[in-house]
Protein backbone atom coordinates (compact mmCIF):
# COMPACT_ATOMS: atom_id res chain seq x y z
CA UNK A 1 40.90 -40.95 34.78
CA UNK A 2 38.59 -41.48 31.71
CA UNK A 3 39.35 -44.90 31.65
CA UNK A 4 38.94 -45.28 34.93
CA UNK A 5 35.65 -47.57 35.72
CA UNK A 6 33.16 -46.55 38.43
CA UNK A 7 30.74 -48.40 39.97
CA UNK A 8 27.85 -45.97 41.42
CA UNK A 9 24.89 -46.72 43.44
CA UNK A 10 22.45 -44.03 45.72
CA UNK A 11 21.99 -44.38 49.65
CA UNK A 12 18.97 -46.28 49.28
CA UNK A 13 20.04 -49.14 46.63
CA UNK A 14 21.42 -52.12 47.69
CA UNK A 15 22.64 -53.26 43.82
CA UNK A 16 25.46 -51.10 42.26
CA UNK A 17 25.58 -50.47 38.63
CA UNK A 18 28.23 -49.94 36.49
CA UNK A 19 30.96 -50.50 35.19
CA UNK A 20 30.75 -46.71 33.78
CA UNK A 21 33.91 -44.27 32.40
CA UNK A 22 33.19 -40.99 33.92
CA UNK A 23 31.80 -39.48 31.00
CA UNK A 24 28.92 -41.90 31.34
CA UNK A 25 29.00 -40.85 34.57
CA UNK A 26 28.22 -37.60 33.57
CA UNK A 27 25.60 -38.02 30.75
CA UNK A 28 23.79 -39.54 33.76
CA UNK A 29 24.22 -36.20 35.54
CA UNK A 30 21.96 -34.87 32.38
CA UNK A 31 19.32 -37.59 32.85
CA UNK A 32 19.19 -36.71 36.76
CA UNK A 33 20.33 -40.17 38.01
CA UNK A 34 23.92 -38.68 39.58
CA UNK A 35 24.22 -36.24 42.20
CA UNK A 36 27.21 -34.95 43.99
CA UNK A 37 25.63 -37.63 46.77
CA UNK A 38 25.21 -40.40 44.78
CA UNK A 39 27.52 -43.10 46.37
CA UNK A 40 30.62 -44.64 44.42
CA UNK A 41 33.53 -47.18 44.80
CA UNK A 42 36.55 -46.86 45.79
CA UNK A 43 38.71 -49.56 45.25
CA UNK A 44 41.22 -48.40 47.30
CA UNK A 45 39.84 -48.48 50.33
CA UNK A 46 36.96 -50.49 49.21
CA UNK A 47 34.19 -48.29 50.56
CA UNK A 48 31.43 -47.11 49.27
CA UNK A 49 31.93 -42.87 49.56
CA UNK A 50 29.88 -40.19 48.31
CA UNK A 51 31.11 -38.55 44.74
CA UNK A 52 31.61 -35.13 46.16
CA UNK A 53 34.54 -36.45 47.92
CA UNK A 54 36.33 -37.32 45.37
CA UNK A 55 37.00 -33.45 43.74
CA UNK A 56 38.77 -34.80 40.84
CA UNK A 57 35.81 -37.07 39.58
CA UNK A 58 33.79 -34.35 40.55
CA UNK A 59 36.00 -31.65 37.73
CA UNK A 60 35.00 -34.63 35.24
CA UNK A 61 31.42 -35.27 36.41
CA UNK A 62 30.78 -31.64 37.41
CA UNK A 63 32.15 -29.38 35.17
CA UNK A 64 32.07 -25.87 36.17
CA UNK A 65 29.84 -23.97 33.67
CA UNK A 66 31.52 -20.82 32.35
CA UNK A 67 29.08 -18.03 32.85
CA UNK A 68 28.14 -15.84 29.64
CA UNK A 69 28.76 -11.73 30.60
CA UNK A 70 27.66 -8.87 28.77
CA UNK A 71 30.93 -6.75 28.18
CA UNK A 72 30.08 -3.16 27.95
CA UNK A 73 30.54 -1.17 24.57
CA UNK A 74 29.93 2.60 23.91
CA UNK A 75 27.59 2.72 20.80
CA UNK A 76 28.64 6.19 18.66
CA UNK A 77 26.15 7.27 16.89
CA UNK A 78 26.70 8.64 13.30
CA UNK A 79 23.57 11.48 13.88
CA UNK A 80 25.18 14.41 15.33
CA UNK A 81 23.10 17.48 15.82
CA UNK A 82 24.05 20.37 13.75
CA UNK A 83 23.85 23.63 16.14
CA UNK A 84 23.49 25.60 12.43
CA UNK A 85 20.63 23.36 11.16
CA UNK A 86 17.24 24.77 10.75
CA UNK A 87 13.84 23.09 12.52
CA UNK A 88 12.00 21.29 10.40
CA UNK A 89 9.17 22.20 9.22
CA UNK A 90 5.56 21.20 7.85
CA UNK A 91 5.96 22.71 4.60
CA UNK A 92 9.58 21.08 4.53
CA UNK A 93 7.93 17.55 5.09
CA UNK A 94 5.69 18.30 2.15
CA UNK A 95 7.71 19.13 -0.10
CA UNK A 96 10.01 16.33 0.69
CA UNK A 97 7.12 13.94 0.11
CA UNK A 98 6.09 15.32 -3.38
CA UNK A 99 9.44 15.62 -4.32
CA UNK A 100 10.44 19.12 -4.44
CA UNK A 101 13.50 19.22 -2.05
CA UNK A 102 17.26 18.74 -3.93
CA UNK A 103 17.66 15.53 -1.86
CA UNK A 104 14.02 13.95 -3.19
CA UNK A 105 14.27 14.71 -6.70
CA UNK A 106 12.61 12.09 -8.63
CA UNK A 107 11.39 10.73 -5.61
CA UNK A 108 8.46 11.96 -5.16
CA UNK A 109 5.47 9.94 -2.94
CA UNK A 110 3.85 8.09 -5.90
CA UNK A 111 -0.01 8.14 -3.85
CA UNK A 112 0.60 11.70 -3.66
CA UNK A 113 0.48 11.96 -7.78
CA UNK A 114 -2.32 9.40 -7.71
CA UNK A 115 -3.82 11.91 -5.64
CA UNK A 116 -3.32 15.13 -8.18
CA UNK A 117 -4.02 13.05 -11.05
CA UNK A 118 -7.44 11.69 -9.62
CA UNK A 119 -8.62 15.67 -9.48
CA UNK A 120 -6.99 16.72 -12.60
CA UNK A 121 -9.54 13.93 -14.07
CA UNK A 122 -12.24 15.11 -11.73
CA UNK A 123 -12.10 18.82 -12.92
CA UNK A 124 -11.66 17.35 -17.04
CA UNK A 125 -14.67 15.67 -16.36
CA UNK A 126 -16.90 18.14 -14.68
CA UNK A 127 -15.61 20.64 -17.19
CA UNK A 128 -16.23 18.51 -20.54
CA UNK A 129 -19.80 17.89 -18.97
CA UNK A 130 -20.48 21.54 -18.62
CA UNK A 131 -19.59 22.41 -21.95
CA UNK A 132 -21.82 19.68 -23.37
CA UNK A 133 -24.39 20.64 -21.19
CA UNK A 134 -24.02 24.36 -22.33
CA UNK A 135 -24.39 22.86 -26.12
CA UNK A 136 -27.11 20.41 -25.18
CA UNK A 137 -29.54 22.92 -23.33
CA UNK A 138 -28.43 26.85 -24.52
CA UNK A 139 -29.67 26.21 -28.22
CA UNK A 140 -33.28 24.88 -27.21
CA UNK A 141 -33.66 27.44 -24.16
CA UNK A 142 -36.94 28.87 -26.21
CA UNK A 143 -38.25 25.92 -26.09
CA UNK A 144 -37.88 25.14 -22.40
CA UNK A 145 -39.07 28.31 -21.56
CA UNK A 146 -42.35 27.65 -23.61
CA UNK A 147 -42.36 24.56 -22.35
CA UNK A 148 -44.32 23.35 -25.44
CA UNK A 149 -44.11 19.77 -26.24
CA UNK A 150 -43.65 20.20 -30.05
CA UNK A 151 -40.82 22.84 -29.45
CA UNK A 152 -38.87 20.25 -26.91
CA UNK A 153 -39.72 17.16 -29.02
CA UNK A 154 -37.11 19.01 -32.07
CA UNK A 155 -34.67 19.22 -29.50
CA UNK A 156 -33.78 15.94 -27.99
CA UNK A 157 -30.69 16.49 -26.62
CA UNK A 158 -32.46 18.32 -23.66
CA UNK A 159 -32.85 15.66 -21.81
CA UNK A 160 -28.95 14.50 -22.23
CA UNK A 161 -27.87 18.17 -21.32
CA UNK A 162 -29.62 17.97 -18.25
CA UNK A 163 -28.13 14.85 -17.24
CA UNK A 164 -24.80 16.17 -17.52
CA UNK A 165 -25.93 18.91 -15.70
CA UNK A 166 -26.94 16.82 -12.77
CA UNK A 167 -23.72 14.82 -13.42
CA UNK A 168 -21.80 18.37 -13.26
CA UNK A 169 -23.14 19.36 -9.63
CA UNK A 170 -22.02 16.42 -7.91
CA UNK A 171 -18.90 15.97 -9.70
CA UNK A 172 -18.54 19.15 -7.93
CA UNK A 173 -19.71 18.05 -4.90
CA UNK A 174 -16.47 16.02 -5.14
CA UNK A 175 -18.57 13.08 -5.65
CA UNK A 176 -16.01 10.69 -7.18
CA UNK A 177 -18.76 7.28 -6.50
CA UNK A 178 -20.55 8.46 -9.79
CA UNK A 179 -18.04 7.50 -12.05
CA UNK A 180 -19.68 4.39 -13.27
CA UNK A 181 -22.79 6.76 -14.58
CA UNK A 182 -19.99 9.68 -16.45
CA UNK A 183 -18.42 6.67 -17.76
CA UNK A 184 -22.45 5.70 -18.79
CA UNK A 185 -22.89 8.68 -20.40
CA UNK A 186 -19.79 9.23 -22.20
CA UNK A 187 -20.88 5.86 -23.83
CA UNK A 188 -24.12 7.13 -24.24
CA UNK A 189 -23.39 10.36 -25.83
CA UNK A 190 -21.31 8.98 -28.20
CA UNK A 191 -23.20 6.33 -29.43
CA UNK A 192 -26.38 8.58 -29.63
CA UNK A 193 -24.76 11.96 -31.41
CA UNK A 194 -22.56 9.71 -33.16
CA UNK A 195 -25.30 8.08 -35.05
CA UNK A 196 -26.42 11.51 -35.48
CA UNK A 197 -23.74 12.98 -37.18
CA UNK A 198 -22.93 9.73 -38.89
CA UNK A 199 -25.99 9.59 -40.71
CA UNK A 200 -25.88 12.79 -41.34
CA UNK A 201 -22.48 12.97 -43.15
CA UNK A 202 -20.88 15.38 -40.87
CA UNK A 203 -17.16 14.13 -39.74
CA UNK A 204 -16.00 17.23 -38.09
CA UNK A 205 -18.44 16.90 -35.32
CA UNK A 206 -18.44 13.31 -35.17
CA UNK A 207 -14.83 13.58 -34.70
CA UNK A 208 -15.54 16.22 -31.86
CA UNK A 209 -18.24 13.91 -30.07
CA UNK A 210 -15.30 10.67 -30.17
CA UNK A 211 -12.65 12.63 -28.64
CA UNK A 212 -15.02 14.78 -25.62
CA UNK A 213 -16.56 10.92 -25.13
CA UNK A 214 -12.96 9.40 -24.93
CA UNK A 215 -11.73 11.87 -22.48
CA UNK A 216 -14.72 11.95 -20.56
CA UNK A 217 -14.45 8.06 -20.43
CA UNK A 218 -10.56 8.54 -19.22
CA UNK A 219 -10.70 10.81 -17.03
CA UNK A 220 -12.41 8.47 -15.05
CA UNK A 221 -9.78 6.24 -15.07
CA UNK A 222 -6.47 7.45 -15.47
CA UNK A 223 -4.47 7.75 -12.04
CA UNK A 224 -1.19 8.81 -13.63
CA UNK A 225 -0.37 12.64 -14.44
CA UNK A 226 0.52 12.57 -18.06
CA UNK A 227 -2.35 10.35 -19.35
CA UNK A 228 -5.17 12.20 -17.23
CA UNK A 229 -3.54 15.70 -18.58
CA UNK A 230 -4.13 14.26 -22.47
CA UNK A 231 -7.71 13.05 -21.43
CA UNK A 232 -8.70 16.05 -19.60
CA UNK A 233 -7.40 17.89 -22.59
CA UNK A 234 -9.32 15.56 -25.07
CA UNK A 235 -12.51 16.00 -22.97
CA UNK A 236 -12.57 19.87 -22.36
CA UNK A 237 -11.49 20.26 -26.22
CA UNK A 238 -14.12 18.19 -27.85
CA UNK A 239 -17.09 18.76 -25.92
CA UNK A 240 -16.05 22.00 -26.14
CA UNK A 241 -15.71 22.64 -29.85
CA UNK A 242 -19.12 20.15 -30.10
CA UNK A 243 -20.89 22.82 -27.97
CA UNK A 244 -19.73 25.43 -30.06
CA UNK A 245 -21.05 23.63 -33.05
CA UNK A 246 -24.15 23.34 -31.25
CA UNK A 247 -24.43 26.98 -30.75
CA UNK A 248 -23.31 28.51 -34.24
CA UNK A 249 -25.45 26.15 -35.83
């Protein structure tokens, strides 16, 4: 059969073509220029007869196409529910997140300790301003009560404690967008009581002035726990001890 050679032509051709091997035959099936009417022949009987009688050629030409079926499978699922297991709850979702659960360990959410270190720099910050604002403003409050210019103009620092005053009630306003101007003054602070206590020959409180500037400055920008802890700490402890300076002195 597949060396067989068939000459084909339709109803309305007079000319036959060929001579074809029935696979040809049927890569012309493909190309839509063989049907089951198309017209071969027989030399035989030396007709012309139509390819569907012929079922043999027509096995060859016209393979049967096996059909693709879907064969059913049971999917087991590995999640069975526990009658004993406790409901979830929000608390238990929380803790899972910030890694408090035996099972999340060391896995905590890491924006979730962005989160706690941002505010742990927020409150540094808002509380190294208010103890240099305390320093800045307490020892000259005479002289703002007076409010005489030759009793202000011996303490200039006035106007830098009430800046960080101002900076202190919208950092606790929660105002994070004012970073830039804490960052500002830590900058400003230390280069102005620095010079101060530079020239002056006094390293204790110039060494009190660079650390509360430092941690100011950091706590602005730290989002990690550990390294906002050590600038809060740096922050609250040297403006604090500077203020305390301020005050004894």
């Amino acid at each position: 059969m597949a060396t067989q050679e068939l000459y084909i032509r339709n109803e309305n051709e007079t000319e036959a073509r060929g001579p074809f091997s029935a696979e040809q035959v049927s890569s012309l099936v493909d190309a839509g220029q063989v049907t089951p009417e198309t017209l071969i022949y027989d030399s035989t009987t030396e007709q012309w007869v139509a390819l569907s009688a012929n079922a043999e050629l027509m096995a060859v030409i016209f393979p049967e196409k096996k059909k693709l079926v879907l064969k059913h499978k049971e999917i087991k699922t590995l999640n069975k529910p526990d009658e004993n297991a406790k409901p979830i709850t929000v608390n238990d979702m929380l803790a899972a997140a910030e890694g408090r659960t035996d099972d999340t360990k060391g896995k905590s959410d890491p924006e979730i300790a962005m989160m706690r270190a941002a505010k742990i720099g927020m409150i540094g910050a808002t509380v190294s301003l208010l103890a240099a604002a305390a320093g800045e403003i307490l020892p000259a409050t005479d002289a703002i009560m007076s409010m005489d210019p030759a009793k202000l103009m011996a303490h200039p620092l006035i106007l830098l404690g009430i800046l960080d005053a101002g900076l202190v009630v919208l950092l606790g306003l929660g105002m994070a967008s004012i970073y830039p101007f804490v960052r500002f003054r830590a900058a400003l602070g230390f280069g102005l009581m620095g010079f101060i206590f530079y020239a002056q020959g006094q390293p204790t409180p110039l060494l009190e002035v660079a650390a509360g500037a430092a941690g100011l400055y950091l706590c602005t920008v730290f989002v990690h726990l550990v390294p906002a802890l050590v600038a809060a700490a740096a922050g609250v402890g040297g403006m604090g001890m500077l203020a305390w300076y301020f005050l004894s002195n």
